[in-house]
PDB file of N, CA and C in Angstrom:
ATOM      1  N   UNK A   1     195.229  25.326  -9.490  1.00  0.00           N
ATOM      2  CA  UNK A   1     195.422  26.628  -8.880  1.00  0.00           C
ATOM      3  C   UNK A   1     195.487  27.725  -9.934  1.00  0.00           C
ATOM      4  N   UNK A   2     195.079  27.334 -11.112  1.00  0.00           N
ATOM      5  CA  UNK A   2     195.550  28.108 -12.316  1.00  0.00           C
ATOM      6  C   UNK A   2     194.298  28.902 -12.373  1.00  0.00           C
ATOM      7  N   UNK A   3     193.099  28.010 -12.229  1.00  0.00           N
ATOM      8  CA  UNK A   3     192.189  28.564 -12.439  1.00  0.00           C
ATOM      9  C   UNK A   3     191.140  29.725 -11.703  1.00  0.00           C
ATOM     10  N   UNK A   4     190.612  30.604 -12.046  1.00  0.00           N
ATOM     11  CA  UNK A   4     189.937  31.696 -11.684  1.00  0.00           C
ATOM     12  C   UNK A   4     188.817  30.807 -10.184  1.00  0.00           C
ATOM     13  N   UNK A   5     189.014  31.904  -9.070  1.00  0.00           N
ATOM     14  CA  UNK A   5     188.112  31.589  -7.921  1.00  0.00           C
ATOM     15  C   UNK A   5     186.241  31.571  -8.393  1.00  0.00           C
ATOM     16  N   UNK A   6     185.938  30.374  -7.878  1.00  0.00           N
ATOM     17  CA  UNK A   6     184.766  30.118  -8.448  1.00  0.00           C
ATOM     18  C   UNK A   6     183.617  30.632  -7.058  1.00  0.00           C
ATOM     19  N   UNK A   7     184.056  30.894  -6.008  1.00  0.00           N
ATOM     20  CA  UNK A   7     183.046  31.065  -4.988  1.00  0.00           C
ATOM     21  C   UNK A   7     184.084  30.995  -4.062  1.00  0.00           C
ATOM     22  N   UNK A   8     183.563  32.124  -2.750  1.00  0.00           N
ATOM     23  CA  UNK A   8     184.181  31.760  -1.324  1.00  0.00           C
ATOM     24  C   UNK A   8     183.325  31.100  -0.692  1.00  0.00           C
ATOM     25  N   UNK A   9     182.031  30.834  -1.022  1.00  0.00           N
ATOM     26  CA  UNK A   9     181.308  29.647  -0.046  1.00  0.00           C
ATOM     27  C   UNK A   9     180.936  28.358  -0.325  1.00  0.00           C
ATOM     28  N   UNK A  10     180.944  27.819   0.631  1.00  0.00           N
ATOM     29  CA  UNK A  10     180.204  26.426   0.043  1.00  0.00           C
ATOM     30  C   UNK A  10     180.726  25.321   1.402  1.00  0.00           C
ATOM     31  N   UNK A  11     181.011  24.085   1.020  1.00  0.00           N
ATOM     32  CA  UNK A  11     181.210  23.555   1.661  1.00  0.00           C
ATOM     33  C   UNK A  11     182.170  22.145   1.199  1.00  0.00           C
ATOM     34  N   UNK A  12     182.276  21.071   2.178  1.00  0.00           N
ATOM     35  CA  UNK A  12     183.102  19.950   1.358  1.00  0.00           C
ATOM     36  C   UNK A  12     183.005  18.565   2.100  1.00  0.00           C
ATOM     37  N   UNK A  13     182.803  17.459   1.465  1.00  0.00           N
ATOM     38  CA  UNK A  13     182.873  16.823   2.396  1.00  0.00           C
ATOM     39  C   UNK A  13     184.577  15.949   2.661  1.00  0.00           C
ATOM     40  N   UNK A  14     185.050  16.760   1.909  1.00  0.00           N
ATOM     41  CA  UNK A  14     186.915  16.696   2.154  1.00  0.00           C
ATOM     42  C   UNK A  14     187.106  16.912   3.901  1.00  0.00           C
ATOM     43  N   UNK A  15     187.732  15.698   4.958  1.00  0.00           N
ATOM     44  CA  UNK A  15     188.000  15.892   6.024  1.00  0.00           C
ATOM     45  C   UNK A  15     186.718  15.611   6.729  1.00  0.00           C
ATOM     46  N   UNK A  16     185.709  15.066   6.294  1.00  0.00           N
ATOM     47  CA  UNK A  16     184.427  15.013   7.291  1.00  0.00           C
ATOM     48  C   UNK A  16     184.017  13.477   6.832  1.00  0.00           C
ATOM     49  N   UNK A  17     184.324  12.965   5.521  1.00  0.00           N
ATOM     50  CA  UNK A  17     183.940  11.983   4.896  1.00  0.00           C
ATOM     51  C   UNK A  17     184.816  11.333   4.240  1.00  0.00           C
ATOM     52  N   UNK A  18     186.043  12.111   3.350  1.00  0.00           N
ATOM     53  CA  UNK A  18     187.077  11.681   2.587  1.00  0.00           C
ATOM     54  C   UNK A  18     188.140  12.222   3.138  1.00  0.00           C
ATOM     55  N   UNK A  19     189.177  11.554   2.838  1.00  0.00           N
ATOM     56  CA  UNK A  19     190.643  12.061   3.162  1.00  0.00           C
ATOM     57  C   UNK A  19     191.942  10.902   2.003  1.00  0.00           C
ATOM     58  N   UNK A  20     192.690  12.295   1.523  1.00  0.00           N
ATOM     59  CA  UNK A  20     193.705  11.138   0.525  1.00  0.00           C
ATOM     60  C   UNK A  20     194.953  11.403   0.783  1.00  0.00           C
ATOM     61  N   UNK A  21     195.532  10.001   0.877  1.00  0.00           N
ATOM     62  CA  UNK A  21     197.389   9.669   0.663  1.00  0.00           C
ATOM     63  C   UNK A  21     197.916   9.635   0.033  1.00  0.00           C
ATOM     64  N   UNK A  22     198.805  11.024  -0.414  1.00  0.00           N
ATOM     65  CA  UNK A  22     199.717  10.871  -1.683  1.00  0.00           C
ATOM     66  C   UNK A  22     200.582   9.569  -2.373  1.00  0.00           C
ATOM     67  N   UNK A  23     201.019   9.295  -3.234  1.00  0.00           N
ATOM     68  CA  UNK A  23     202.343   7.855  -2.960  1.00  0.00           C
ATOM     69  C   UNK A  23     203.353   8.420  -1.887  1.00  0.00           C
ATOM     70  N   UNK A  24     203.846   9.556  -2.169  1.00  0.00           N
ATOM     71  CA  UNK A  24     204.748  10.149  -1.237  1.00  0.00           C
ATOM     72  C   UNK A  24     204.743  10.139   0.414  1.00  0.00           C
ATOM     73  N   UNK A  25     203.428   9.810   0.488  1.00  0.00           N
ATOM     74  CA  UNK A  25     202.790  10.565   2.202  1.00  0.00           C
ATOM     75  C   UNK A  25     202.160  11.509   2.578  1.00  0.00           C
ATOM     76  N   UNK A  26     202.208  12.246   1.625  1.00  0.00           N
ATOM     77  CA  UNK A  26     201.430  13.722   1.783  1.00  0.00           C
ATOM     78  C   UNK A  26     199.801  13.621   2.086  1.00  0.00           C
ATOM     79  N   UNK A  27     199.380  14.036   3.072  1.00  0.00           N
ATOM     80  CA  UNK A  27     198.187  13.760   3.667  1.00  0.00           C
ATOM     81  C   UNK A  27     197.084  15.286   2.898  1.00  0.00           C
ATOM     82  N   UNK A  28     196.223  15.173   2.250  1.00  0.00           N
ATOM     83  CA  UNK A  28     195.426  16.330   1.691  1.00  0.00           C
ATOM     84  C   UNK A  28     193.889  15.936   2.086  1.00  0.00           C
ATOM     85  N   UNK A  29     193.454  16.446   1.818  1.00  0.00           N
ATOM     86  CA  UNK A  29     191.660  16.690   2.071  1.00  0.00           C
ATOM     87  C   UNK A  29     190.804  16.374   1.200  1.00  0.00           C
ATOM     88  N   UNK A  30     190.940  16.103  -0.057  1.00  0.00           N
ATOM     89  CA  UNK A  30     190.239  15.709  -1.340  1.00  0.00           C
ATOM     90  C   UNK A  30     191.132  14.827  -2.145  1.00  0.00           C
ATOM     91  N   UNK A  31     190.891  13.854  -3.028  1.00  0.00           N
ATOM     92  CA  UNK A  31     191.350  13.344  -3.660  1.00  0.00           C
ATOM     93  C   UNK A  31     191.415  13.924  -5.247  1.00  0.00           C
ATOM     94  N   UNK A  32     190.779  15.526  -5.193  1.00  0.00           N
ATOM     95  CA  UNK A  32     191.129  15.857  -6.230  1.00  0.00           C
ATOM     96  C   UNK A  32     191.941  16.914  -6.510  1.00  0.00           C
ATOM     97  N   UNK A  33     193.345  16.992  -4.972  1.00  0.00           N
ATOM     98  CA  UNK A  33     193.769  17.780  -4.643  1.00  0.00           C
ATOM     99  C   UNK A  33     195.532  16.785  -4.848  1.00  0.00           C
ATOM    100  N   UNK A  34     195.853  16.202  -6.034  1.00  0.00           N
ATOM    101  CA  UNK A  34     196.774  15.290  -6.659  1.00  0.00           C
ATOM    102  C   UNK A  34     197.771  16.467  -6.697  1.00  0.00           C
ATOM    103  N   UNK A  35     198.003  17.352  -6.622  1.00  0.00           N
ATOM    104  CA  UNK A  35     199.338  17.924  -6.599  1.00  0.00           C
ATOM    105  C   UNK A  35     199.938  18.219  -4.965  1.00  0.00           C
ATOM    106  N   UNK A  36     198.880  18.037  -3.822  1.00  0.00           N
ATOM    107  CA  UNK A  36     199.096  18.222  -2.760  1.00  0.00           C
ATOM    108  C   UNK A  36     199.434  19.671  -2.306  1.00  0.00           C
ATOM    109  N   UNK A  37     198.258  20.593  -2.910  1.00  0.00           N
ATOM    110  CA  UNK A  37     198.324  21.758  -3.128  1.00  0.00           C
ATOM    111  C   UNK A  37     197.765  22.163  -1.090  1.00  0.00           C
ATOM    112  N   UNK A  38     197.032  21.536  -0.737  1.00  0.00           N
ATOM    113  CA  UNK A  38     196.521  21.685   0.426  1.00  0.00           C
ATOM    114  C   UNK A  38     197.235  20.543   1.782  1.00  0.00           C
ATOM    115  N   UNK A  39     198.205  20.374   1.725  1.00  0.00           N
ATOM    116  CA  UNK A  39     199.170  18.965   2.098  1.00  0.00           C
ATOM    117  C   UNK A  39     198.715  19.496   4.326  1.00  0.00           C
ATOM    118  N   UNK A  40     198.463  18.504   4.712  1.00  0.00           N
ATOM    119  CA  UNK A  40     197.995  18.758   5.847  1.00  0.00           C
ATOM    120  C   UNK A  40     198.872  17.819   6.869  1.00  0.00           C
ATOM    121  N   UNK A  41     200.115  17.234   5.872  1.00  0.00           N
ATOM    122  CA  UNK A  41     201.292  16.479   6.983  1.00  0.00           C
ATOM    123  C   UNK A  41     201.543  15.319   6.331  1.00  0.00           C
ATOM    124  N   UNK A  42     202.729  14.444   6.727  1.00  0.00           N
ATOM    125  CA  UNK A  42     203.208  13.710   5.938  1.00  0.00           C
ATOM    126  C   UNK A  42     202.936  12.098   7.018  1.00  0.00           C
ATOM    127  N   UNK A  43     202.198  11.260   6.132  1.00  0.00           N
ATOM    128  CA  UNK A  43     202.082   9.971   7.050  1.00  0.00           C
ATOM    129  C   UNK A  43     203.182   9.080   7.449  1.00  0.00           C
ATOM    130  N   UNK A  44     204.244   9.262   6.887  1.00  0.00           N
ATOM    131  CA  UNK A  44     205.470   8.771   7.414  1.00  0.00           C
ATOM    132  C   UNK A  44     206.385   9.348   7.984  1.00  0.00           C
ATOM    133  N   UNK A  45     205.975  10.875   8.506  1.00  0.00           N
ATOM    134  CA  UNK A  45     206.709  11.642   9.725  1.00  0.00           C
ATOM    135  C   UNK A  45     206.156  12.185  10.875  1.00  0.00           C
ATOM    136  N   UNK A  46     204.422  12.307  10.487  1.00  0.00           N
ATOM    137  CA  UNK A  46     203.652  12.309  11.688  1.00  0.00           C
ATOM    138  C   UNK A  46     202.694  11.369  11.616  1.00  0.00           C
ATOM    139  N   UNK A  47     202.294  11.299  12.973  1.00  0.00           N
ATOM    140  CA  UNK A  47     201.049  10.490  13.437  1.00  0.00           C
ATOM    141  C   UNK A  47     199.421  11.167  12.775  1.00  0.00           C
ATOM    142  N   UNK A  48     198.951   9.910  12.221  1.00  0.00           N
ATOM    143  CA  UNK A  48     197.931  10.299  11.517  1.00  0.00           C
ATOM    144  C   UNK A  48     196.865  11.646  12.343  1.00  0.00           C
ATOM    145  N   UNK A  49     196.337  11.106  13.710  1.00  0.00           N
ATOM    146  CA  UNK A  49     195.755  11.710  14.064  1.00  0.00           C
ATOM    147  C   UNK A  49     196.053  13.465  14.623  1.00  0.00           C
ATOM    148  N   UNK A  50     197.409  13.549  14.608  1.00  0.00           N
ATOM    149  CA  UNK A  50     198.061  14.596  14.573  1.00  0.00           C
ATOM    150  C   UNK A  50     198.187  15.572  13.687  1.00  0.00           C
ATOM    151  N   UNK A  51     197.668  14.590  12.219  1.00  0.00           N
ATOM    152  CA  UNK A  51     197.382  15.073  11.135  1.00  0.00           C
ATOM    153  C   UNK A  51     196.068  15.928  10.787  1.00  0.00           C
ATOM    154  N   UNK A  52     195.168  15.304  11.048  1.00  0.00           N
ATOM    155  CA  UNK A  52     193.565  15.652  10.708  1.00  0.00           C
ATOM    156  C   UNK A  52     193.219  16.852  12.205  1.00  0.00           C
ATOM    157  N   UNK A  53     194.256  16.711  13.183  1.00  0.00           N
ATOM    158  CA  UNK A  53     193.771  17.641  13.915  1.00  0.00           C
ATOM    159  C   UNK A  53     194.600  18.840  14.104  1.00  0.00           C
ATOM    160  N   UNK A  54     195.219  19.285  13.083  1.00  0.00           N
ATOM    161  CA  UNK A  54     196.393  20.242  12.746  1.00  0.00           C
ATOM    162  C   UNK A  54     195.382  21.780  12.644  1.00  0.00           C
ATOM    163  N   UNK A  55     196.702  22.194  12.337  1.00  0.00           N
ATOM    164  CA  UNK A  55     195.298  23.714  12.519  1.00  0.00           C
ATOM    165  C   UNK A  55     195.003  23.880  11.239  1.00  0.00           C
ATOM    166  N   UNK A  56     195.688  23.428  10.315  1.00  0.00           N
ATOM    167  CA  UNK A  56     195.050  24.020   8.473  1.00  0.00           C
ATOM    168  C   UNK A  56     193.609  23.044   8.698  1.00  0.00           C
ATOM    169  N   UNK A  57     193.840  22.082   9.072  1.00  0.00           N
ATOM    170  CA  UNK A  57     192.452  20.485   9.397  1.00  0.00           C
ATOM    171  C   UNK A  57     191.229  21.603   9.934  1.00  0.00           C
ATOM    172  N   UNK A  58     191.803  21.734  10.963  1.00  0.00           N
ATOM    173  CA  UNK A  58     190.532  22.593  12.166  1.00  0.00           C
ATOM    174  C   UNK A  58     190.053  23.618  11.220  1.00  0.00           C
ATOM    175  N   UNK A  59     191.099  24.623  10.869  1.00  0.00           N
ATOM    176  CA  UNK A  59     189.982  25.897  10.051  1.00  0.00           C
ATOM    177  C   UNK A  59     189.336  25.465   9.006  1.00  0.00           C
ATOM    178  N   UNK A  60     190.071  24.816   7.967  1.00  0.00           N
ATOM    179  CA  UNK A  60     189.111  23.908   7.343  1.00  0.00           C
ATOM    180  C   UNK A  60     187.884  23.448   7.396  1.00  0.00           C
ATOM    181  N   UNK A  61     187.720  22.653   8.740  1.00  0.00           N
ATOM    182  CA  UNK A  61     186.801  21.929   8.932  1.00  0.00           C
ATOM    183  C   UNK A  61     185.241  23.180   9.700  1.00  0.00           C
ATOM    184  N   UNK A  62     186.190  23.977   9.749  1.00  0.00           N
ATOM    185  CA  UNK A  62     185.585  25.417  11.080  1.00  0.00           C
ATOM    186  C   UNK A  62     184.725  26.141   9.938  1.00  0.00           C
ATOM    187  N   UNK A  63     185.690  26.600   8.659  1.00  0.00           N
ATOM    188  CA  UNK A  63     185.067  27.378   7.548  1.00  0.00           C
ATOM    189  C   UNK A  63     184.227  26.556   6.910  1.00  0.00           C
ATOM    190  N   UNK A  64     184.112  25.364   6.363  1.00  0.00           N
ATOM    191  CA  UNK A  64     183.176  24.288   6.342  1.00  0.00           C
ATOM    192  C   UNK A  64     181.960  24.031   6.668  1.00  0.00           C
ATOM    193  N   UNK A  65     181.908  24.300   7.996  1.00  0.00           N
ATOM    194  CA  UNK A  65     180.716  24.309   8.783  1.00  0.00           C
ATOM    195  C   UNK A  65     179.923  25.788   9.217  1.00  0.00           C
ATOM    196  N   UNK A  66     181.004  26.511   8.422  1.00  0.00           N
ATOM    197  CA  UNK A  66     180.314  28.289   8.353  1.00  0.00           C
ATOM    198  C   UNK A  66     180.158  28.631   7.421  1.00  0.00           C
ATOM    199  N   UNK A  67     180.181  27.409   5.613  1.00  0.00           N
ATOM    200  CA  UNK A  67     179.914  27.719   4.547  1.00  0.00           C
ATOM    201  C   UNK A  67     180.979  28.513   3.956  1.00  0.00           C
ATOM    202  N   UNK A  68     182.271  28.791   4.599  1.00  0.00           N
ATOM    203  CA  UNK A  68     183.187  29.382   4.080  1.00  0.00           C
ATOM    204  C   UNK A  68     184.733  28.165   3.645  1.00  0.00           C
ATOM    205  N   UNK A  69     185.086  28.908   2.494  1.00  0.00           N
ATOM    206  CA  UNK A  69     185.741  28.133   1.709  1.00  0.00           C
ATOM    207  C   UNK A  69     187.499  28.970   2.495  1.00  0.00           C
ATOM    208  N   UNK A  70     188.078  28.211   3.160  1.00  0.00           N
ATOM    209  CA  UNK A  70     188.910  28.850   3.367  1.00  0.00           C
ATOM    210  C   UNK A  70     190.615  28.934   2.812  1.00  0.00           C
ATOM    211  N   UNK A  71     190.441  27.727   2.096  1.00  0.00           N
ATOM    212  CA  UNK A  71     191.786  27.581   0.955  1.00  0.00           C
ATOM    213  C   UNK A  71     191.459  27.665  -0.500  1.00  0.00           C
ATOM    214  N   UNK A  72     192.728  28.127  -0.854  1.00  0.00           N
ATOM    215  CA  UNK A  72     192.581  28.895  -1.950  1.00  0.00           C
ATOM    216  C   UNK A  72     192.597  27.819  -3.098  1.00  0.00           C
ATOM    217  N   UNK A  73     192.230  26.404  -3.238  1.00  0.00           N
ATOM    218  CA  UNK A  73     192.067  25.268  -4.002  1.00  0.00           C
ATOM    219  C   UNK A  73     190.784  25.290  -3.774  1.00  0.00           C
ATOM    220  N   UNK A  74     189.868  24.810  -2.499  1.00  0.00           N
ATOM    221  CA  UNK A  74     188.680  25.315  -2.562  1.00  0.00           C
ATOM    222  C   UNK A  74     187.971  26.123  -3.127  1.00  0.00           C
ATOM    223  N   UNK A  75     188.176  27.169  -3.002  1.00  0.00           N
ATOM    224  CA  UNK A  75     187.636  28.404  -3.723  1.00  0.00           C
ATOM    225  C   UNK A  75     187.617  28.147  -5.274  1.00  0.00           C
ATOM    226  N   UNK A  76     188.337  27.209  -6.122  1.00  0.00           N
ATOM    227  CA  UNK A  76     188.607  27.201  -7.296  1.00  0.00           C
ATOM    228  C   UNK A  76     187.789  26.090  -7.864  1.00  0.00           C
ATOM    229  N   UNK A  77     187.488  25.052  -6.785  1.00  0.00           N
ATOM    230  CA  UNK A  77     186.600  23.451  -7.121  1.00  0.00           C
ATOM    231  C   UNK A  77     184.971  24.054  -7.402  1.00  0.00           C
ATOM    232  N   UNK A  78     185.227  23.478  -8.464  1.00  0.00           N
ATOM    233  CA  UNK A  78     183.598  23.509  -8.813  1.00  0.00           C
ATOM    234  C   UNK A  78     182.516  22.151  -8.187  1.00  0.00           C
ATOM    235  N   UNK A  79     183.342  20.994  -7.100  1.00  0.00           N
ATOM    236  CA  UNK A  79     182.517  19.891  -6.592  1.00  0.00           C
ATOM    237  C   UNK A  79     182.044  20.717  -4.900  1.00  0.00           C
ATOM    238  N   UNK A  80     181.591  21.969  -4.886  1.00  0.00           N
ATOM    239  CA  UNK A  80     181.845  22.058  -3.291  1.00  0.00           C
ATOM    240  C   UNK A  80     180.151  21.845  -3.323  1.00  0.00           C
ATOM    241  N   UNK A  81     180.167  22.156  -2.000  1.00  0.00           N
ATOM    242  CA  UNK A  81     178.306  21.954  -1.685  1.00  0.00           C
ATOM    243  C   UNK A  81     178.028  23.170  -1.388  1.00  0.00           C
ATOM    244  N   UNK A  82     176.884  23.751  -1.652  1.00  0.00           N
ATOM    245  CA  UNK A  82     176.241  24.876  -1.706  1.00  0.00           C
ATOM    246  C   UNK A  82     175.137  24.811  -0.896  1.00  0.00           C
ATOM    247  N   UNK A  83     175.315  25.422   0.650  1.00  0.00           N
ATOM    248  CA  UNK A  83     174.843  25.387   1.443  1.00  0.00           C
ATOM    249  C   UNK A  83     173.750  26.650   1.500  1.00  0.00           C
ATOM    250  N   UNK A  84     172.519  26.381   1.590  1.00  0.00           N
ATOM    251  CA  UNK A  84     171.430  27.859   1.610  1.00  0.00           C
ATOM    252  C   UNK A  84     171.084  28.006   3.278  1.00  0.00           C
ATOM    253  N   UNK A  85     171.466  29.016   3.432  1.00  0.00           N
ATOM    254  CA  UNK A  85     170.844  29.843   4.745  1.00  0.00           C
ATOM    255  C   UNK A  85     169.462  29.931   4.881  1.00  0.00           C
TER     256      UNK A  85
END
């Protein structure tokens, strides 16, 4: 999060293809998101699927599919996909 925003667009296949479990529980969207900067619920206090269909999940998955990067860890990953209109 330190680092300077690299793009608001693009895309990910974080939540469409991958999804990672902290040791803790912390449910995030990328596995290269190890500080649980984007934490989308905890697997040992909610139900998984309760998880992935949360509303940070949905816009996520919403800005995603509109080429928009809508968290501010996103915006900073240089692995997103670069979708051409």
């Amino acid at each position: 999060m330190e680092h300077e925003i690299v793009s608001l667009t693009g895309s990910c296949y974080g939540l469409k293809e991958q999804i990672a479990i902290l040791v803790d529980g912390t449910v995030v969207p990328c596995c290269l998101d190890q500080e649980g900067d984007i934490s989308l619920g905890n697997i040992f206090q909610t139900d998984f699927e309760e998880i992935i269909n949360s509303k940070v999940a949905k816009e996520m998955i919403e800005g995603f599919s509109c080429n928009k990067l809508v968290q501010p860890l996103c915006q900073r990953c240089e692995f997103r996909i670069n979708k051409r209109k």
